[in-house]
C-alpha atoms as a PDB file:
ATOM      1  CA  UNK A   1     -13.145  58.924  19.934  1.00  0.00           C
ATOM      2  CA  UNK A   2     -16.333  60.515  18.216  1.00  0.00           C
ATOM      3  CA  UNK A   3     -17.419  58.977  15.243  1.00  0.00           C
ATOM      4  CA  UNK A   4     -19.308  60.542  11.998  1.00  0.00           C
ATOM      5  CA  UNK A   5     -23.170  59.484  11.926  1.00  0.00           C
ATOM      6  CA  UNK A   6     -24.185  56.419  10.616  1.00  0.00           C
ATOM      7  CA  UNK A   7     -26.110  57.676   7.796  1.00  0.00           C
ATOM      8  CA  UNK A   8     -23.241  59.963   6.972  1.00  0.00           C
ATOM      9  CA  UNK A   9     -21.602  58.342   3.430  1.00  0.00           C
ATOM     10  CA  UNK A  10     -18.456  57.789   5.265  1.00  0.00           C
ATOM     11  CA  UNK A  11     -17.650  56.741   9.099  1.00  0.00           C
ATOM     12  CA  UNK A  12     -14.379  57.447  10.793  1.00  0.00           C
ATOM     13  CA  UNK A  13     -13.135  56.053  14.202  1.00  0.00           C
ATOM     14  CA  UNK A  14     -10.046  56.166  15.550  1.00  0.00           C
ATOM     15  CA  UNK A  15      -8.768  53.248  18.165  1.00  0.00           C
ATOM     16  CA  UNK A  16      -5.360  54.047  19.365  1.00  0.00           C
ATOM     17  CA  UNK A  17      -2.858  54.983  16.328  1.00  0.00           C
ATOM     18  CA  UNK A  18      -5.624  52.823  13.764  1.00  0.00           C
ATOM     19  CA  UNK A  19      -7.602  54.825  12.064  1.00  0.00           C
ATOM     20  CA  UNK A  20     -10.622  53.340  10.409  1.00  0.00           C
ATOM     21  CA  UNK A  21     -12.240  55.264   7.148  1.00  0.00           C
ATOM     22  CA  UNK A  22     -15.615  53.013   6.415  1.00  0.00           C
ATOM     23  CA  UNK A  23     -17.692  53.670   3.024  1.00  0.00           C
ATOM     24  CA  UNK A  24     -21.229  53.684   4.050  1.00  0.00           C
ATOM     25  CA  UNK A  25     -23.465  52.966   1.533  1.00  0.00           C
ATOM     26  CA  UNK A  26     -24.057  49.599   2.073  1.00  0.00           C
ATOM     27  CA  UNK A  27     -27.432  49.440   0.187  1.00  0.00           C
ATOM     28  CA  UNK A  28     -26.072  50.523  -2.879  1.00  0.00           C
ATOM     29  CA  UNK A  29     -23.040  47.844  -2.242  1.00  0.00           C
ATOM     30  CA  UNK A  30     -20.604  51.380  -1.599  1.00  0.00           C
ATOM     31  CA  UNK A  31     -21.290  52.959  -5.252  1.00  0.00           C
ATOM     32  CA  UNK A  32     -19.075  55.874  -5.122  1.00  0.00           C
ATOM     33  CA  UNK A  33     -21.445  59.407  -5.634  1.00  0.00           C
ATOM     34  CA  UNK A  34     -19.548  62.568  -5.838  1.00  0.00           C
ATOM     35  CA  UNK A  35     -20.434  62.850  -1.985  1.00  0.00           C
ATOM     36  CA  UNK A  36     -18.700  59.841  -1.082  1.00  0.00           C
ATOM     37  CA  UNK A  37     -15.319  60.813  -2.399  1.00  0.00           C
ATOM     38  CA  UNK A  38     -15.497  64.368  -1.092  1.00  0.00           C
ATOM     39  CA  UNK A  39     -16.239  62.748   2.524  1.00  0.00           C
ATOM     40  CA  UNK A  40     -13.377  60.274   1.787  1.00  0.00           C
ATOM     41  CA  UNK A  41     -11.182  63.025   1.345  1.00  0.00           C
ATOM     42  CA  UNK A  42     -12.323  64.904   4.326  1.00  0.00           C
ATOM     43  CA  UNK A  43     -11.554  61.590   6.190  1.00  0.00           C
ATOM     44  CA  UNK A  44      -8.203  60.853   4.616  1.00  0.00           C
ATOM     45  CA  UNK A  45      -7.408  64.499   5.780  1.00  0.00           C
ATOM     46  CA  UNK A  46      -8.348  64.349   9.748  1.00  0.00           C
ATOM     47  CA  UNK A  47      -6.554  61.015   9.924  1.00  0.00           C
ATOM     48  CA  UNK A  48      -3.472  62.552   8.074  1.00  0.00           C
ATOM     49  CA  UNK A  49      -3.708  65.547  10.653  1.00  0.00           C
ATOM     50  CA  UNK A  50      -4.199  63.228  14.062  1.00  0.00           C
ATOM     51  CA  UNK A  51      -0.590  62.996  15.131  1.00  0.00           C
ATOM     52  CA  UNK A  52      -2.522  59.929  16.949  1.00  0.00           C
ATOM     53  CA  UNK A  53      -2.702  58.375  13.560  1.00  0.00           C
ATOM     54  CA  UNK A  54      -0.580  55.847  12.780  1.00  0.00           C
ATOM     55  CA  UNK A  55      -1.978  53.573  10.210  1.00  0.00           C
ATOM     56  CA  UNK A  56      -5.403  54.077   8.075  1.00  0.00           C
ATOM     57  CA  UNK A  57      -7.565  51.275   7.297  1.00  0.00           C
ATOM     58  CA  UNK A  58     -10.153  51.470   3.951  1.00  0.00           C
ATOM     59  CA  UNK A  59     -13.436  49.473   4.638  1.00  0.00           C
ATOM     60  CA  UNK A  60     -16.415  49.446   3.027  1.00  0.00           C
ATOM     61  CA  UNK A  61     -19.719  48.639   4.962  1.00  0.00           C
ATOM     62  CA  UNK A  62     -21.871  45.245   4.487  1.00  0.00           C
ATOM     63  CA  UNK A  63     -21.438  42.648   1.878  1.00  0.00           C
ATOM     64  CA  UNK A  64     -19.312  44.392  -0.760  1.00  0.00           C
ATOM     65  CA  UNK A  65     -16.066  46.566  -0.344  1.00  0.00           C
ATOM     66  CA  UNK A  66     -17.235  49.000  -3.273  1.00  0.00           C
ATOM     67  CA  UNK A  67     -19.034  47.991  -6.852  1.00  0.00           C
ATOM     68  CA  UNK A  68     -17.737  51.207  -8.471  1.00  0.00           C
ATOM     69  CA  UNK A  69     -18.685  54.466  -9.222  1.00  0.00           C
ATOM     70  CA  UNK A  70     -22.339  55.587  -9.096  1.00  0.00           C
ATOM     71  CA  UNK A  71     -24.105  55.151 -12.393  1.00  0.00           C
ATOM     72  CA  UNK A  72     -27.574  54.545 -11.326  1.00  0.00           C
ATOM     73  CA  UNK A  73     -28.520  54.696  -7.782  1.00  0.00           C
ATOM     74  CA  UNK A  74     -30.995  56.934  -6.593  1.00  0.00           C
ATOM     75  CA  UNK A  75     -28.117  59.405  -5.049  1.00  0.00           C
ATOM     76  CA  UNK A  76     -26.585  59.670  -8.174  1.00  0.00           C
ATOM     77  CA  UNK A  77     -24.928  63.687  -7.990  1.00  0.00           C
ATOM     78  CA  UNK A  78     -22.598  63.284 -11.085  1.00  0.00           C
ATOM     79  CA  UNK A  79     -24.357  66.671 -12.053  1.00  0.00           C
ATOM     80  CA  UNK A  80     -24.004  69.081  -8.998  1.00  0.00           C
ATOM     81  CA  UNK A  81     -20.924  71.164  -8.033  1.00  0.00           C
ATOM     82  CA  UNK A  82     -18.963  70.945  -5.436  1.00  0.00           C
ATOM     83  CA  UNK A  83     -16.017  72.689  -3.951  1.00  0.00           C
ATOM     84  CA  UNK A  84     -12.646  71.508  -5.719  1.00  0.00           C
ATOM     85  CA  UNK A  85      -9.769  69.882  -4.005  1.00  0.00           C
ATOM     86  CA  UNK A  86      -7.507  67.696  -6.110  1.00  0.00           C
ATOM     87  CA  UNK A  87      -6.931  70.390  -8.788  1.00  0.00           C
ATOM     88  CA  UNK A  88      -7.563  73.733 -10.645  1.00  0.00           C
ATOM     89  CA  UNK A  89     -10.041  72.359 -13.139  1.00  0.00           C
ATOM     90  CA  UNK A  90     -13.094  74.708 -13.472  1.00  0.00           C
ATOM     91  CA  UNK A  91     -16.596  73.245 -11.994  1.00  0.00           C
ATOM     92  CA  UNK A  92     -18.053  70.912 -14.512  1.00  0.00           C
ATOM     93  CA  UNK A  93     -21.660  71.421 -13.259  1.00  0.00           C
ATOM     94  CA  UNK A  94     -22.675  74.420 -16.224  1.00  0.00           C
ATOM     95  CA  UNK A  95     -20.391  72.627 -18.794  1.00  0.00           C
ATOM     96  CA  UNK A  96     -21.388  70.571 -21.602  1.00  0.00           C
ATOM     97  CA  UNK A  97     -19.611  67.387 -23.214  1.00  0.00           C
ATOM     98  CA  UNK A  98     -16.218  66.279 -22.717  1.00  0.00           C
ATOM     99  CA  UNK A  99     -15.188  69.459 -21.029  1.00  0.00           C
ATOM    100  CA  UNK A 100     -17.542  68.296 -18.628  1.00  0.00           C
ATOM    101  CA  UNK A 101     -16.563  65.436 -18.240  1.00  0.00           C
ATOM    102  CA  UNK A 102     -13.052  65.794 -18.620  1.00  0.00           C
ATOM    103  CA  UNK A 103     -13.097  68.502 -15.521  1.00  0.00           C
ATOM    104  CA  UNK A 104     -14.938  66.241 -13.451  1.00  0.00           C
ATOM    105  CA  UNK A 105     -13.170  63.172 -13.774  1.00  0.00           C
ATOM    106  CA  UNK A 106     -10.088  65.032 -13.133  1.00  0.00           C
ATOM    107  CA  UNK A 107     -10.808  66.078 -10.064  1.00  0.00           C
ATOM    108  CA  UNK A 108     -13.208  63.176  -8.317  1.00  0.00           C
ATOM    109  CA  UNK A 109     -11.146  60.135  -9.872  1.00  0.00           C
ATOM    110  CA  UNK A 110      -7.545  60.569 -10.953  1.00  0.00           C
ATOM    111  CA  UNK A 111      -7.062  63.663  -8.959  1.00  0.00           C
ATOM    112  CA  UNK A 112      -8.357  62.077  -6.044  1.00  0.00           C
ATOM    113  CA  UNK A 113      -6.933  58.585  -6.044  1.00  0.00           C
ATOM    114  CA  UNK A 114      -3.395  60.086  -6.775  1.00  0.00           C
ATOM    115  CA  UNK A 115      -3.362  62.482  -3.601  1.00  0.00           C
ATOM    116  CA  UNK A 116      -4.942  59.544  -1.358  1.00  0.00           C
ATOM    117  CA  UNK A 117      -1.963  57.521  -2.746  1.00  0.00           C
ATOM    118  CA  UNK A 118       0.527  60.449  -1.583  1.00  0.00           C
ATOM    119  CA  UNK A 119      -1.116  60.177   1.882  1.00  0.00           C
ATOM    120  CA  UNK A 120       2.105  60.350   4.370  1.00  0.00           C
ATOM    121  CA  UNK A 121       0.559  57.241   6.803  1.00  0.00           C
ATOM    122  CA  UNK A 122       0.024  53.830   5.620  1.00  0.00           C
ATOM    123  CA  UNK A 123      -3.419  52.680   3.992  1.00  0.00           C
ATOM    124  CA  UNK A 124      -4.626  49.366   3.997  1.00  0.00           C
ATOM    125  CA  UNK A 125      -7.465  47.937   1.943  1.00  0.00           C
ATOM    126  CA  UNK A 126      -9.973  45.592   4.190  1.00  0.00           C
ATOM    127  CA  UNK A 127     -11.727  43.851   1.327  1.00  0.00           C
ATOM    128  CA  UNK A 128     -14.423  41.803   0.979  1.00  0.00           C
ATOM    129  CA  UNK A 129     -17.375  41.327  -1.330  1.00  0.00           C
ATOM    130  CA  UNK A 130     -16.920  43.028  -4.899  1.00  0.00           C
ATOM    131  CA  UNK A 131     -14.524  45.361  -5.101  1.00  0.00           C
ATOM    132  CA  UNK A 132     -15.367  46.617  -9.022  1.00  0.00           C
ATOM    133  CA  UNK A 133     -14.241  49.303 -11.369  1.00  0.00           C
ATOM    134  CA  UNK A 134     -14.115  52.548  -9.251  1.00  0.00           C
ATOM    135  CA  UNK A 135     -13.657  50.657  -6.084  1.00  0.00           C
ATOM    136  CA  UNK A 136     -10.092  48.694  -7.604  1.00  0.00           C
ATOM    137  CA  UNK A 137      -8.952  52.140  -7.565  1.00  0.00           C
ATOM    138  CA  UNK A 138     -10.010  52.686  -3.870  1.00  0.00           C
ATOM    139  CA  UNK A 139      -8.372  49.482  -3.398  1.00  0.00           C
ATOM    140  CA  UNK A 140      -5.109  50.199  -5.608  1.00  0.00           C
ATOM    141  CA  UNK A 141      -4.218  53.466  -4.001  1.00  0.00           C
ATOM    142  CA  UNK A 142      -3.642  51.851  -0.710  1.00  0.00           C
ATOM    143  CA  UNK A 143      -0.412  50.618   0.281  1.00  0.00           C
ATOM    144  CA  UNK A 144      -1.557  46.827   1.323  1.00  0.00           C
ATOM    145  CA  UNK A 145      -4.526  45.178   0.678  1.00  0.00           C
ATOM    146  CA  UNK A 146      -6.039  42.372   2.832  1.00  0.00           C
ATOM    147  CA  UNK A 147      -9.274  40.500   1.257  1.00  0.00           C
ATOM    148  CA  UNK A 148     -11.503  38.268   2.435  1.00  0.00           C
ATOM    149  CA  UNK A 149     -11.994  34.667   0.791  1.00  0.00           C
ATOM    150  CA  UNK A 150     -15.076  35.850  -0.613  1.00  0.00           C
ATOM    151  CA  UNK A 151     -13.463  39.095  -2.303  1.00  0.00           C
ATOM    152  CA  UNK A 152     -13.299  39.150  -5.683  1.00  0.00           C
ATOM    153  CA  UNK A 153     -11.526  41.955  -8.233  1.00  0.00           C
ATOM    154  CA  UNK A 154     -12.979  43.248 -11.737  1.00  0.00           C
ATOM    155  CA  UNK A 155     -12.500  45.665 -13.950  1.00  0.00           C
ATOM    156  CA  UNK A 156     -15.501  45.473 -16.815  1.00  0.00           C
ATOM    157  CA  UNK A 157     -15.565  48.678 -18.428  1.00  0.00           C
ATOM    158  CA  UNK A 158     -13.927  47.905 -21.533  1.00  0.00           C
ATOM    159  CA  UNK A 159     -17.987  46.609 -22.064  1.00  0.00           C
ATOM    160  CA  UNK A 160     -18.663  50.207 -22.584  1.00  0.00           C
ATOM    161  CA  UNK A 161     -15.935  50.120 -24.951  1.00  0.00           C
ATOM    162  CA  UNK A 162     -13.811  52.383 -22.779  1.00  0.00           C
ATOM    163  CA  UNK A 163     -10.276  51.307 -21.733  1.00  0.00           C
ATOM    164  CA  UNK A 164     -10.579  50.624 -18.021  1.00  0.00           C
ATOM    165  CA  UNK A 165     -10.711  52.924 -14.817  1.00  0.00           C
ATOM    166  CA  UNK A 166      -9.831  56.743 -14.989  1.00  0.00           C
ATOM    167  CA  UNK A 167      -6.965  55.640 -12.605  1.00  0.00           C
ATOM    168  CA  UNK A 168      -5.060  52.942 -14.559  1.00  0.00           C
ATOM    169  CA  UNK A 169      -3.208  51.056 -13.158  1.00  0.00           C
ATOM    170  CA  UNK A 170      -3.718  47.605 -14.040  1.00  0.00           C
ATOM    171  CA  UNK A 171       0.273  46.788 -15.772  1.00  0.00           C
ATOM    172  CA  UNK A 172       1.628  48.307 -12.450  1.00  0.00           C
ATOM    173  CA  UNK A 173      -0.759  46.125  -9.869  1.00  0.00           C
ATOM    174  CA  UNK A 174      -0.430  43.138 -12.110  1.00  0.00           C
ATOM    175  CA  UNK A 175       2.035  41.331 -14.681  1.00  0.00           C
ATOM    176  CA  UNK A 176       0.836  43.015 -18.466  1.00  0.00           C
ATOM    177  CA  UNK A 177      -0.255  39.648 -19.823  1.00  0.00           C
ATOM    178  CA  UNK A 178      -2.352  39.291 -16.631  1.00  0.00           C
ATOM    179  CA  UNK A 179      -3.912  42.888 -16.681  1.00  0.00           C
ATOM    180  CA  UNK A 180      -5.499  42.296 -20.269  1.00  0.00           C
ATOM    181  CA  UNK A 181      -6.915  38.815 -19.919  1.00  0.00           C
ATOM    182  CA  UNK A 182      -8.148  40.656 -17.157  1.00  0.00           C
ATOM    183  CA  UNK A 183      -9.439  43.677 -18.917  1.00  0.00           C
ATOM    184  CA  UNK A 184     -10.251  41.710 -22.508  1.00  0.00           C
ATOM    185  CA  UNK A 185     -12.597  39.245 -20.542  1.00  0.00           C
ATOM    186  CA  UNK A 186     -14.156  41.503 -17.803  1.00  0.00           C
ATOM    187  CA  UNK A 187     -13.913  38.391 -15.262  1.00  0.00           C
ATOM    188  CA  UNK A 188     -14.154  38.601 -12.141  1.00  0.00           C
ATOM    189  CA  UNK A 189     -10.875  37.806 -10.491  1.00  0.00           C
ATOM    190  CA  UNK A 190     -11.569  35.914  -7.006  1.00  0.00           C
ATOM    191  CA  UNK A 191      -9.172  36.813  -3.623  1.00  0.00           C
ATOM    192  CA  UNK A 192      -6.690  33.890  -4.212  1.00  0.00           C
ATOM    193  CA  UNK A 193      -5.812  34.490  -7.390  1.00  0.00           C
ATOM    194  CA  UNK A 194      -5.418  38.248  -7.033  1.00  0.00           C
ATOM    195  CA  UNK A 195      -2.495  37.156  -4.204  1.00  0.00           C
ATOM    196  CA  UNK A 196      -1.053  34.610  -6.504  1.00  0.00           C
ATOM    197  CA  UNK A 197      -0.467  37.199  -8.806  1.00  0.00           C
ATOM    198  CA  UNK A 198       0.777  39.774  -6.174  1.00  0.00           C
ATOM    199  CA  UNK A 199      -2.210  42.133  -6.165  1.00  0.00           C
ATOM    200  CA  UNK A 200      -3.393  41.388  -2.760  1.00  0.00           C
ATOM    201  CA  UNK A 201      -0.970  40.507   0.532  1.00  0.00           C
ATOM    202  CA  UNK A 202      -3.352  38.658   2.445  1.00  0.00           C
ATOM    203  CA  UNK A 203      -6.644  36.255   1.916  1.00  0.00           C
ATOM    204  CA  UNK A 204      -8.283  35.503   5.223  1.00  0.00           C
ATOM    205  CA  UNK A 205     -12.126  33.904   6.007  1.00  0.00           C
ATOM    206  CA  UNK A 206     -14.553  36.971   5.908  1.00  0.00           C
ATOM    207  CA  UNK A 207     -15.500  36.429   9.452  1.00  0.00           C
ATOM    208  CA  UNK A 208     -11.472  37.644  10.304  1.00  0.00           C
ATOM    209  CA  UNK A 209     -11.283  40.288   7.620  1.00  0.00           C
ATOM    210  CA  UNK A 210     -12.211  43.272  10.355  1.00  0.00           C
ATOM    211  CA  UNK A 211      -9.455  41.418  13.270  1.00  0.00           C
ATOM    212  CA  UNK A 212      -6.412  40.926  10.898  1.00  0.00           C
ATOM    213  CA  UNK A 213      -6.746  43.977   9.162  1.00  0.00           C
ATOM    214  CA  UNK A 214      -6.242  45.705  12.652  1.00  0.00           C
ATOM    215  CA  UNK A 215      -3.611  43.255  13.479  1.00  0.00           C
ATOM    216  CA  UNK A 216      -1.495  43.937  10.551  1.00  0.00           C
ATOM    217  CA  UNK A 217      -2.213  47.739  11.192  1.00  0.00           C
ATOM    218  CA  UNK A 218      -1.245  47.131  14.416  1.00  0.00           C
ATOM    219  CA  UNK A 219       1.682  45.736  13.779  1.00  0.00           C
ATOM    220  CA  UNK A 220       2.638  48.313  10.957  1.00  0.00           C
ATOM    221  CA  UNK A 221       1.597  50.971  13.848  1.00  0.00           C
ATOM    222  CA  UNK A 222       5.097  50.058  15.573  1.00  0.00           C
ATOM    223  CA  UNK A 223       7.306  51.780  13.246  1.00  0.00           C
ATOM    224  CA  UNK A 224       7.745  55.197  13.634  1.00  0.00           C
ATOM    225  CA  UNK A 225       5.846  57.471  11.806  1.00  0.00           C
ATOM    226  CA  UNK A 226       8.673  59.123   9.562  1.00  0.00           C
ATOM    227  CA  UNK A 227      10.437  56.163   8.955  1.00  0.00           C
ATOM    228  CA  UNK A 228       6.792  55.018   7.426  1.00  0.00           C
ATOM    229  CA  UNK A 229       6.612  57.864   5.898  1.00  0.00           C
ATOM    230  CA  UNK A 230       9.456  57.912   3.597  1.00  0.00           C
ATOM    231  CA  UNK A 231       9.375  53.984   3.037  1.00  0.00           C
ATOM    232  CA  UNK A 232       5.801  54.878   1.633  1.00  0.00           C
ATOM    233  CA  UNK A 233       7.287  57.859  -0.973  1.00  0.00           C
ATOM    234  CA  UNK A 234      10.613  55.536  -1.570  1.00  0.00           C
ATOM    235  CA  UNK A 235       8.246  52.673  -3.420  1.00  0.00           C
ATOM    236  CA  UNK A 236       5.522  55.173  -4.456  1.00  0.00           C
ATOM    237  CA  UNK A 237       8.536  57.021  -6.086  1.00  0.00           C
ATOM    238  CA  UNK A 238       9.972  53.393  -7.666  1.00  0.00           C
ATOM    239  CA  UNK A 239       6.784  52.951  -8.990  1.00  0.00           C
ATOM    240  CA  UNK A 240       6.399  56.477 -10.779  1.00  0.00           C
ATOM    241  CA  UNK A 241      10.087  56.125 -12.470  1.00  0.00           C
ATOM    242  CA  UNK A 242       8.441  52.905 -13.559  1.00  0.00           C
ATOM    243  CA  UNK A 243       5.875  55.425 -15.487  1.00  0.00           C
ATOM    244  CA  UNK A 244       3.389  54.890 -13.110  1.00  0.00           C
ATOM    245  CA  UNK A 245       2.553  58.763 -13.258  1.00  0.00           C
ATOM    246  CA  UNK A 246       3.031  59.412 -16.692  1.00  0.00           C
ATOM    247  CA  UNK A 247       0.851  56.127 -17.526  1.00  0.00           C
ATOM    248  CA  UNK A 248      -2.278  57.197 -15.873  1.00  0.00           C
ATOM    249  CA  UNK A 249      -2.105  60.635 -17.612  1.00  0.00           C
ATOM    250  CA  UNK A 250      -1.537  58.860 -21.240  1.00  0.00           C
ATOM    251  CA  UNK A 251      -4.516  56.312 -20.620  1.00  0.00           C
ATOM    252  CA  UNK A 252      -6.770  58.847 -19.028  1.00  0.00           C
ATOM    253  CA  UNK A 253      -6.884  60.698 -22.097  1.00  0.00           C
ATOM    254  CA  UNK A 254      -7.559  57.519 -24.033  1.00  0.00           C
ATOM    255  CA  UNK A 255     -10.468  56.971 -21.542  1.00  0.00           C
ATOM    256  CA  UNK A 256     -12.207  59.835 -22.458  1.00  0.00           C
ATOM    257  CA  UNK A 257     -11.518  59.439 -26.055  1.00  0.00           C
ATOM    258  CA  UNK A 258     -13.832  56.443 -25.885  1.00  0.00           C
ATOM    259  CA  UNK A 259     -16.835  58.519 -23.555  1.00  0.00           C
ATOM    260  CA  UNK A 260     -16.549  61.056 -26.844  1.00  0.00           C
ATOM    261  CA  UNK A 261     -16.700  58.103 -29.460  1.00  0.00           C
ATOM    262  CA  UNK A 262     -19.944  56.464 -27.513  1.00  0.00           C
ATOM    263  CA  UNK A 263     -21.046  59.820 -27.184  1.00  0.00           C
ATOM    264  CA  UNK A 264     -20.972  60.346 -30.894  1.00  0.00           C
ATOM    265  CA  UNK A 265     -21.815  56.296 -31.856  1.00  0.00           C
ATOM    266  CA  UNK A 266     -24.046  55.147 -29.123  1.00  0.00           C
ATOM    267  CA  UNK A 267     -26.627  56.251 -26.867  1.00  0.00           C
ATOM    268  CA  UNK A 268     -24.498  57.638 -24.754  1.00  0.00           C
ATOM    269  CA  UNK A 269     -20.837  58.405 -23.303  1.00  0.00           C
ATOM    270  CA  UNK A 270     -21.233  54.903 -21.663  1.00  0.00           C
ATOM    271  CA  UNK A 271     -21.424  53.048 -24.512  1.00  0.00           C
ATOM    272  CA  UNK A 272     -25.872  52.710 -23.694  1.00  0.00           C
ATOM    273  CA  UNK A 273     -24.514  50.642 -20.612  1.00  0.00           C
ATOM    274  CA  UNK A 274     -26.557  50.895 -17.196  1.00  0.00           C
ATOM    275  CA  UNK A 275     -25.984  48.774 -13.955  1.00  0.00           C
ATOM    276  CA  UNK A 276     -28.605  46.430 -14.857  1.00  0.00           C
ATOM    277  CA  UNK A 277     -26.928  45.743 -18.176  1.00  0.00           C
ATOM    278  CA  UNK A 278     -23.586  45.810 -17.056  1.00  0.00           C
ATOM    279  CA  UNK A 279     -24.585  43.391 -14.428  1.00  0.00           C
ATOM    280  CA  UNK A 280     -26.110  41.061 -16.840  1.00  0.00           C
ATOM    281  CA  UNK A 281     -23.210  41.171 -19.418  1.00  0.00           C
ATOM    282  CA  UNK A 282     -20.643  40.066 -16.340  1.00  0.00           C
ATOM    283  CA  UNK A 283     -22.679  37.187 -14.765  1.00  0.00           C
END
């Protein structure tokens, strides 16, 4: 099965009804640039149209599952166009300020995350490393998540003074009390206690993270494909009468409420955060 180039931001490979959908930026431990998600898309899309596909695994390559969304690396594309998918939100590229923002967030985060969540195939999460910010919602849009013993979970935005990721949903993926300890602190949450609290299905040693990820897609492989497919929309469906849906659109206008309040208070609509401070506030 051909496979995208290795310096492409995303690989996919397909090995019998498995398909595999690897973030590539290992260097930059998977920091999510505007290309990245585009090329997840694109990847989410050919596995959803190989009737070959039974079952999509997430990776991310090298040491970390994702650390976020790019806000620093070299790559960094936050300002360019690109060609819209998730929505009818003008390009944000010639905008100023919160319509900007607003646009682009709309489309690359929330839009995004809620049609990979609507994806008619299984998804499961292969985590290991950090798996931070942006990449919890990589992580919280698939239908299963297995994590290595070395995995850990954070969310520390709320440093910026902004109230969590654009997709929120922290009381769904976690008991309420649970989600703001988690969000209050910014801690990192490590593997076993995200599965004691039912965020995560499986903890395994990182050197079987790759093997029993496939197994369990395997195994989930064995069911046919429309009986998967409306299991998947039955729960997805639970969860939005549970406001699921309604939530993220109430908290993602509180989340830019806070980028216009730094924008107005601080240095910037982060709050005068970068990675190297945000890195030094959570160790």
């Amino acid at each position: 099965m051909p496979t995208v180039p290795d310096d492409e931001p995303v690989r996919y490979e397909r090995q019998g009804p498995v398909a595999t959908v690897t973030m590539n930026r290992p260097d930059y431990r998977n920091a999510q640039n505007s290309a990245m998600t585009y090329a997840l898309d694109r990847a989410f899309y050919r596995a959803a149209d190989d009737d070959e596909v039974k079952v999509v695994v997430l990776a991310g390559a090298g040491k970390h599952f994702s650390a976020g969304h790019d806000i620093g690396t070299p790559e960094r594309d936050a300002h360019l166009p690109f060609d819209r998918k998730a929505g009818l939100w003008w390009d944000h590229s010639d905008k100023a300020g919160a319509e900007s923002r607003f646009a682009r967030e709309s489309e690359v985060y929330l839009g995004m995350c809620r049609r990979w969540r609507e994806l008619p195939k299984p998804v499961i999460a292969s985590v290991q490393g950090a798996c931070v910010a942006g990449g919890l919602m990589l992580a919280w849009i698939c239908d299963l998540i297995v994590a290595s013993e070395d995995a850990f979970f954070a969310d520390p935005v709320v440093r910026m003074g902004i109230p969590g990721v654009e997709y929120f949903a922290h009381p769904w993926v976690m008991p309420p009390r649970i989600a703001k300890e988690f969000l209050y602190t910014g801690d990192r949450m490590p593997a076993r206690r995200a599965y004691e609290i039912g965020m995560v299905n499986r903890v395994v040693p990182r050197e079987e993270l790759s093997a029993c990820t496939r197994e369990l897609a395997t195994r989930v492989a064995e069911m046919p494909r429309m009986g998967l497919a409306l299991t998947k929309r039955a729960v997805n469906q639970a969860e939005d009468l549970q406001g699921l849906h309604t939530g993220l659109d109430s908290v993602f206008g509180l989340h830019h409420l806070a980028h216009a309040h730094n924008a107005e208070t601080a240095r910037d609509s982060l709050g005068g955060m970068d990675i190297r401070g945000m890195k030094e506030a959570s160790s």
